[in-house]
Protein backbone atom coordinates (compact mmCIF):
# COMPACT_ATOMS: atom_id res chain seq x y z
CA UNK A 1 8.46 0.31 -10.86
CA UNK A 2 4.72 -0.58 -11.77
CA UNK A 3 5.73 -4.30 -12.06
CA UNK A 4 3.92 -5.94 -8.92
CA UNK A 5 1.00 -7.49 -10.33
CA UNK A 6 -0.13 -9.92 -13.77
CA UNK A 7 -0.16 -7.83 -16.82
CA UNK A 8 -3.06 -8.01 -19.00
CA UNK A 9 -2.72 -10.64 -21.91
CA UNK A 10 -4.04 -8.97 -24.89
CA UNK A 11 -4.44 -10.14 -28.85
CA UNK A 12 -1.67 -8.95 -31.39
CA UNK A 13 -4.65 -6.89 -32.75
CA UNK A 14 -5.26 -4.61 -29.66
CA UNK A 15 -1.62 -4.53 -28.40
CA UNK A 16 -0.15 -1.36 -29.65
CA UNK A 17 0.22 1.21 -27.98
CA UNK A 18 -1.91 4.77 -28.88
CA UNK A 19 -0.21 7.74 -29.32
CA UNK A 20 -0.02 9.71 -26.12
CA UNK A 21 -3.20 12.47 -26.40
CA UNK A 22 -5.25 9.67 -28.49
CA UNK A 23 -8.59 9.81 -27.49
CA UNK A 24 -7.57 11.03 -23.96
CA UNK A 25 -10.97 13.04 -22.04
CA UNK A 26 -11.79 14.55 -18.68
CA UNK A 27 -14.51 13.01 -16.88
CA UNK A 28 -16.53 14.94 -13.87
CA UNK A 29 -15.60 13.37 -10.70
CA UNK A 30 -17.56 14.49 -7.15
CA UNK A 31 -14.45 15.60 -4.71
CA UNK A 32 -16.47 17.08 -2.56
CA UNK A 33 -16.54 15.20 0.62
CA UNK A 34 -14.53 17.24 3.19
CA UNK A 35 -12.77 14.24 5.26
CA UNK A 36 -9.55 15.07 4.16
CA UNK A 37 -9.79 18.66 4.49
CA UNK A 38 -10.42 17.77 8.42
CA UNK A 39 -7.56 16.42 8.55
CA UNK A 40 -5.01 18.86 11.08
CA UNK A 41 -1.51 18.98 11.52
CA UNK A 42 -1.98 17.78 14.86
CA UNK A 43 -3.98 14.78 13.45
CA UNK A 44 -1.20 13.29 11.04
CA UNK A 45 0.85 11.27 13.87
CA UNK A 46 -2.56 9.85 15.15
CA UNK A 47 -3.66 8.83 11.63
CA UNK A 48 -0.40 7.25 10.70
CA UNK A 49 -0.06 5.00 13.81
CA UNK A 50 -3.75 3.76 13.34
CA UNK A 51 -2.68 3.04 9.93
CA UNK A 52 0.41 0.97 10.54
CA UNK A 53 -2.10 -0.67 13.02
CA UNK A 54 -4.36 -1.49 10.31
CA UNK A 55 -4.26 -4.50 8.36
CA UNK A 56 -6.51 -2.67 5.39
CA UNK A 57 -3.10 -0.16 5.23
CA UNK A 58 0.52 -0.52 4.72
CA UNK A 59 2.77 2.58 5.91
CA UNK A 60 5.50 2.65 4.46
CA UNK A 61 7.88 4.67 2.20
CA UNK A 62 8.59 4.77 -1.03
CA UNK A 63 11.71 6.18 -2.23
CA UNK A 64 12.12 8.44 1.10
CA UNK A 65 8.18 9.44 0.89
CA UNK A 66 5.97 8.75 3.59
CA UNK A 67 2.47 6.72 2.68
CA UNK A 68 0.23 4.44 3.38
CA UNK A 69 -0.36 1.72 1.18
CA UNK A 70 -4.27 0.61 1.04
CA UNK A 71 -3.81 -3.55 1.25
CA UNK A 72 -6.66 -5.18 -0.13
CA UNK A 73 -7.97 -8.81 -0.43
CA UNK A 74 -6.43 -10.86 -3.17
CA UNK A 75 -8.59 -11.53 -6.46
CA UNK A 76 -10.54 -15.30 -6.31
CA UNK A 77 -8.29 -15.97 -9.06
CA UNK A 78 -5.35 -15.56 -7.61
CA UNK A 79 -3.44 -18.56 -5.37
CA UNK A 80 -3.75 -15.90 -2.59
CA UNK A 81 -7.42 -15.88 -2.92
CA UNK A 82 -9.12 -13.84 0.13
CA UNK A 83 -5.82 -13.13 1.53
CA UNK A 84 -4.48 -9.64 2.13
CA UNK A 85 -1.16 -9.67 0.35
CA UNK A 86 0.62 -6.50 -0.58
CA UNK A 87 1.87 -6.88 -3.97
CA UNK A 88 5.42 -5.71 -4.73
CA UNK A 89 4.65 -2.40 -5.65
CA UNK A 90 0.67 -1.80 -4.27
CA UNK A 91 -1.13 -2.18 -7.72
CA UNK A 92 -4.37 -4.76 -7.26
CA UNK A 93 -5.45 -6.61 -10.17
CA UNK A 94 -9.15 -7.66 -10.24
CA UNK A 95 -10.80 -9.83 -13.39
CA UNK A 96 -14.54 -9.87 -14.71
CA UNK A 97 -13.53 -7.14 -15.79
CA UNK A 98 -9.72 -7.49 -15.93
CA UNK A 99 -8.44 -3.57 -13.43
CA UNK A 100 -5.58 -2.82 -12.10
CA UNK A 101 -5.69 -0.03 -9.25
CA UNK A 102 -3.47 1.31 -6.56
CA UNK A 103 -4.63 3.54 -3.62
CA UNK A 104 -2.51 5.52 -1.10
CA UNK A 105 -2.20 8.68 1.50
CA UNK A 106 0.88 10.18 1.09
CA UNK A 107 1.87 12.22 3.44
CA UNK A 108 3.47 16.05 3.10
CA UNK A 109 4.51 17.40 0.00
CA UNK A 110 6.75 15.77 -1.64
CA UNK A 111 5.93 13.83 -4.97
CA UNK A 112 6.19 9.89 -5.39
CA UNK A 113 8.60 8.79 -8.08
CA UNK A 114 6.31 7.17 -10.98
CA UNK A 115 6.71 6.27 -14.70
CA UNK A 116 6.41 9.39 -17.10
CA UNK A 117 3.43 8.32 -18.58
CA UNK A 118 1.86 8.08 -15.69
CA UNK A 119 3.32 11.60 -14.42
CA UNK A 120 2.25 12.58 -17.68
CA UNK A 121 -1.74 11.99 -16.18
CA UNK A 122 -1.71 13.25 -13.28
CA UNK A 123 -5.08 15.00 -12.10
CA UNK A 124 -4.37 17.37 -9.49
CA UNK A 125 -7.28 18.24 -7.25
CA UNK A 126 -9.05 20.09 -4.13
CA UNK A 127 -11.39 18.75 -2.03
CA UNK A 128 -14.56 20.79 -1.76
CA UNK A 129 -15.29 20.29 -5.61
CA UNK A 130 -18.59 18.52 -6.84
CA UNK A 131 -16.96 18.84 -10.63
CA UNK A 132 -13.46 18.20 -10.56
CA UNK A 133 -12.55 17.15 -14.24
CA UNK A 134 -10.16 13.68 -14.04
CA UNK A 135 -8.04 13.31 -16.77
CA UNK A 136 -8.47 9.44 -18.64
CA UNK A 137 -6.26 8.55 -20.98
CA UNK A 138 -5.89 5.68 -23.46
CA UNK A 139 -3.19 3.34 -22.66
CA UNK A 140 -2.80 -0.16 -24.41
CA UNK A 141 -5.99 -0.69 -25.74
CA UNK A 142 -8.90 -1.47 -24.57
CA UNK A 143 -7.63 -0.16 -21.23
CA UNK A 144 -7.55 3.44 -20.32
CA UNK A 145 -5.52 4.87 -17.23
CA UNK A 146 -6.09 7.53 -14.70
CA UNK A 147 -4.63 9.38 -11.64
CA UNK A 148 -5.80 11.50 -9.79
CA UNK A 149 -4.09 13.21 -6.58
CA UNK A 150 -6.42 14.86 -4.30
CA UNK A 151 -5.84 16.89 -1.43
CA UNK A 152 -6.93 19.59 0.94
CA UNK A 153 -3.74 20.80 2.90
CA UNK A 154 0.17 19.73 2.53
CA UNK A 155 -0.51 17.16 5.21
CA UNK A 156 -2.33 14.76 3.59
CA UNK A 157 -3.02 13.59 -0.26
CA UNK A 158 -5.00 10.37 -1.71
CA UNK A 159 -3.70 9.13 -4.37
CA UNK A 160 -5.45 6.66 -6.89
CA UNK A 161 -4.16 4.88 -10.01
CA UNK A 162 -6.68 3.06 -12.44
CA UNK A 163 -5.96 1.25 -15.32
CA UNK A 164 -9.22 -0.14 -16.97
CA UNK A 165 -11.65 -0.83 -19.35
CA UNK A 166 -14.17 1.51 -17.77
CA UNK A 167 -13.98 4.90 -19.00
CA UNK A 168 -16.62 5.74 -15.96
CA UNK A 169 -14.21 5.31 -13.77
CA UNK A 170 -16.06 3.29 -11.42
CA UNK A 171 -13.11 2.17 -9.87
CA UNK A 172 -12.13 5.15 -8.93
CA UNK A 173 -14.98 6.11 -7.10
CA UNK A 174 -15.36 3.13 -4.87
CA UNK A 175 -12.06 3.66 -3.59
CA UNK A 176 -11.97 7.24 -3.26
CA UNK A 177 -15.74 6.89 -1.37
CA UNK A 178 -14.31 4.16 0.81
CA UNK A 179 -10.87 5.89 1.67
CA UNK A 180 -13.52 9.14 2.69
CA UNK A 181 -15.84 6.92 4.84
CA UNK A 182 -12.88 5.16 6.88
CA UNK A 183 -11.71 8.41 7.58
CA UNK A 184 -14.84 9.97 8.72
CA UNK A 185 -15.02 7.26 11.75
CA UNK A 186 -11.48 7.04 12.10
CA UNK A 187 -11.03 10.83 13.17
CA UNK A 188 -13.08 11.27 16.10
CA UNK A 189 -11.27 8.34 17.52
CA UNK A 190 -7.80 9.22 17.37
CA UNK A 191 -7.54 10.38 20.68
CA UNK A 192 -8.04 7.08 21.86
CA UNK A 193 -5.35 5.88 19.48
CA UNK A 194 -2.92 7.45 21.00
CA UNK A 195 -3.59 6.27 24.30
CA UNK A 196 -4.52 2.85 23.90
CA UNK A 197 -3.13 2.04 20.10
CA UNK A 198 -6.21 0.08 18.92
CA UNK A 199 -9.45 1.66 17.75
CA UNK A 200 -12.19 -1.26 17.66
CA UNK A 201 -14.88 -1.66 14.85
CA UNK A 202 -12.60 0.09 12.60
CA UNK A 203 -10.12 -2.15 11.25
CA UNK A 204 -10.63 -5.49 9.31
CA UNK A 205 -10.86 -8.36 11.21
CA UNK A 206 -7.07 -9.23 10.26
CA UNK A 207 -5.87 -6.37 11.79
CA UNK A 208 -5.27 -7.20 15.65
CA UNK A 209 -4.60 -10.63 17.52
CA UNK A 210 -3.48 -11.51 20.88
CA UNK A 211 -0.95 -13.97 21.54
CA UNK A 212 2.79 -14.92 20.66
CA UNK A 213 4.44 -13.04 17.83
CA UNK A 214 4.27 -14.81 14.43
CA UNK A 215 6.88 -14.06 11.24
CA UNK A 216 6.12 -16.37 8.24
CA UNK A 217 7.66 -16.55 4.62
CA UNK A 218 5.29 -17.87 1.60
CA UNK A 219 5.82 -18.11 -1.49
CA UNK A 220 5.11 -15.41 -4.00
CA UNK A 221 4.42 -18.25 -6.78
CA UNK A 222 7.63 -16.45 -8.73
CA UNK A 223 10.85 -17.30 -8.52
CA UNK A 224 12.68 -15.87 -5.59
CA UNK A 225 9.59 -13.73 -4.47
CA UNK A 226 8.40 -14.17 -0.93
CA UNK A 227 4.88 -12.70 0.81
CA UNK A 228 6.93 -11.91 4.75
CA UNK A 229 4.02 -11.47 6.76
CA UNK A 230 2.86 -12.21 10.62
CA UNK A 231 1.70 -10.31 13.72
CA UNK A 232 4.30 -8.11 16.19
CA UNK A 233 3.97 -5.66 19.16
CA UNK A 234 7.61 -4.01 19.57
CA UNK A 235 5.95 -1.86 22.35
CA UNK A 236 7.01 1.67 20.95
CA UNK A 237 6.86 3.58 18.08
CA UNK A 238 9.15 3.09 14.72
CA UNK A 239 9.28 0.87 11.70
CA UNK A 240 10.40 -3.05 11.19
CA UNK A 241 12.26 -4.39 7.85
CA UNK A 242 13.57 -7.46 6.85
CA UNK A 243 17.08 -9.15 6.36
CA UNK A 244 17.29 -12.27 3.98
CA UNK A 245 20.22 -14.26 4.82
CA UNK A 246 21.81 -17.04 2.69
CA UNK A 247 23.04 -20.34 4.75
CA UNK A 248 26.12 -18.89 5.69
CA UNK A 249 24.79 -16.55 7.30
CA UNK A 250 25.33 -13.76 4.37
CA UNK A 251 23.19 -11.28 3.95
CA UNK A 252 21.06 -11.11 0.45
CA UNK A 253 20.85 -7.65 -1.46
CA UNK A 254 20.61 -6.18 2.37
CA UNK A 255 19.51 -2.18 0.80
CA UNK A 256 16.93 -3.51 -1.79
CA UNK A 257 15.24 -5.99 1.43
CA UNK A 258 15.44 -3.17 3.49
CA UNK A 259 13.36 -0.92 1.24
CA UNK A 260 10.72 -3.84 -0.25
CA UNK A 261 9.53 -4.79 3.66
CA UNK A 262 10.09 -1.30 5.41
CA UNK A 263 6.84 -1.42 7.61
CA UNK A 264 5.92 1.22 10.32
CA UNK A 265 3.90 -1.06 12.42
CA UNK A 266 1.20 -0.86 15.09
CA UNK A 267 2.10 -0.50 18.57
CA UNK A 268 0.75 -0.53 22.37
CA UNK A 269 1.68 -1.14 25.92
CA UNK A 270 -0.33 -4.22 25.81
CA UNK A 271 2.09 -6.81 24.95
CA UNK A 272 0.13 -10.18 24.02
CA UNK A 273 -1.88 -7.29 21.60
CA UNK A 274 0.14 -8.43 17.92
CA UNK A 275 -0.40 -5.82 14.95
CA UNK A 276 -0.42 -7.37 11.79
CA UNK A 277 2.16 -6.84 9.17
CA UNK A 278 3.27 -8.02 5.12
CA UNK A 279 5.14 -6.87 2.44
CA UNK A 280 6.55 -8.61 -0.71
CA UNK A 281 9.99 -9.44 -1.32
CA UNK A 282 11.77 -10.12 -4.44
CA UNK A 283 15.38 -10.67 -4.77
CA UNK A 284 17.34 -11.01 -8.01
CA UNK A 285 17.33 -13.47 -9.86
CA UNK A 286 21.18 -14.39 -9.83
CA UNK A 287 20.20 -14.36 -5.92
CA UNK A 288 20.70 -17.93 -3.94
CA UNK A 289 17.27 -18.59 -1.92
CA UNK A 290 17.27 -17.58 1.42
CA UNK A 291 17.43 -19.57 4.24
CA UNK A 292 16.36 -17.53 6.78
CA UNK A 293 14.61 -13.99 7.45
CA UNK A 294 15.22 -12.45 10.12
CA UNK A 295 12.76 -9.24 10.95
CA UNK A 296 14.49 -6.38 12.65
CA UNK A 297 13.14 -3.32 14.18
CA UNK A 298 14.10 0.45 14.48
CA UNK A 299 12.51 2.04 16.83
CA UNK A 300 12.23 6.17 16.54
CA UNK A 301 14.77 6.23 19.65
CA UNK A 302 17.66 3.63 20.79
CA UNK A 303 19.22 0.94 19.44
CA UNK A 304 17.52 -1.87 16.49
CA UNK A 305 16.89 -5.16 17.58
CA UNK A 306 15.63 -8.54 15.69
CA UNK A 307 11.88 -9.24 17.14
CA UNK A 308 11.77 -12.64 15.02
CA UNK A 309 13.50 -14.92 12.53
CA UNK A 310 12.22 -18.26 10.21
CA UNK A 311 13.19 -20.65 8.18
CA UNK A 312 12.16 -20.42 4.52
CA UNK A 313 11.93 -24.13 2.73
């Protein structure tokens, strides 16, 4: 599952594996700011359609569980340098020093499938804390992982992975200190989310565009691994996916497509207003290449309908 990003290439010398409660610790961590605990009930449908209008998110689902994916810009080392490009399963990899980090809300209570050495870490908390103790582990050394799971009511819960050099955790805290600030402007302005869709001076830059609708396919600089990404305003509520067709006109491992580019995206009554959207795609590798993707959408009521299709070279 944890397979989207570059693994770390380490000397024979520092490549084994430590045994399981090796040099593991808890660390104080500050989980005190309340913005999650405002979160209410009656806020969760508000939140999750400015997220899937938000280019810095990616709601989405991942093996039936609702959550949004925090999309970041690509490392400067990467050949998708200062892009935001959801990797195929939402870790980020950062060098000087070498990270690897994945950040999401998931929404109600039901737990995200992960490896069980990662289940195996995971840091339950509350919000309202100043001392919360976050469990870091060793993992192959010199890198040590953590995850911590942080919540304040069965609507909401941040979750971050770290795997890193830095036993402070520093990681960790920039993301869980930038999740809590875009929340705390991001709640007194839901109201006008719901009514209008968009909530300026919020969202990256990336997030909103006016014009035509735009579906593109790049590659994923792997073999048969595509970045799907573009701008679309289907006008009402519900969630767009992908179909990868051969030249015939076959479809390509339709289920496993589905699932990889399931995107709830953003929405208004504004038509030339275009939400921006990406996801990775990887088909197998005894897969032809795909001529064409089409990108469908299923609205929470009525029929699906393609918005867009393209070519892929």
């Amino acid at each position: 599952m944890l397979n989207g990003c570059p693994q770390r290439v380490r000397s024979a010398a520092t490549s084994a594996l430590t045994t399981p409660q090796e040099g593991a610790f808890t660390l104080p961590l500050d989980v005190s700011d309340p913005a999650l605990e405002r979160i209410t009930a009656e806020q969760v449908e508000p939140l999750r359609r400015y997220l899937a209008a938000s280019a810095g998110w990616r709601l989405t689902q991942i093996d039936g569980v609702p959550v949004a994916v925090r999309r970041e810009l690509a490392d400067e080392t990467t050949p998708d340098a200062g892009k935001r490009r959801m990797s195929a399963d939402g870790f980020y990899f950062k060098h000087q020093p070498w990270r690897r980090y994945r950040t999401l809300l998931r929404f109600g209570s039901a737990p995200i499938p992960v490896e069980p050495e990662w289940r195996a870490l995971l840091t339950p908390a509350k919000v309202g804390r100043a001392d919360a103790l976050l469990r870091v582990q060793p993992a192959n050394l010199p890198d040590h992982r953590s995850y911590l799971a942080l919540s304040a009511n069965p609507a909401v819960t941040l979750e971050i992975m770290e795997e890193s050099m830095d036993t402070a955790r520093e990681t960790t805290r920039r993301l869980l200190r930038e999740t809590n600030e875009e929340l705390k402007k991001v709640l007194p302005g839901l109201p006008a989310i719901q009514q209008r869709g968009v909530l300026p001076g919020v969202y990256p830059a990336e997030s909103v565009r006016y014009g035509p609708p735009v579906l593109k396919a790049d590659s994923a600089h792997q073999p048969r691994a595509y970045h799907l990404y573009g701008y679309v305003n289907p006008g009402e509520a519900g969630y767009a996916y992908a179909r990868a067709l051969d030249a015939s006109g076959a479809g390509l491992a339709p289920e496993s497509v589905r699932a990889q580019t399931l995107e709830y995206v953003g929405w208004s009554k504004l038509r030339q207003q275009q939400f921006f959207f990406n996801s990775q795609l990887r088909l197998p590798e005894s897969s032809p290449a795909p001529a064409k993707i089409e990108l469908w959408f299923h609205p929470d009521t009525g029929a699906e309908r393609k918005l867009l299709e393209t070519r892929v070279d």
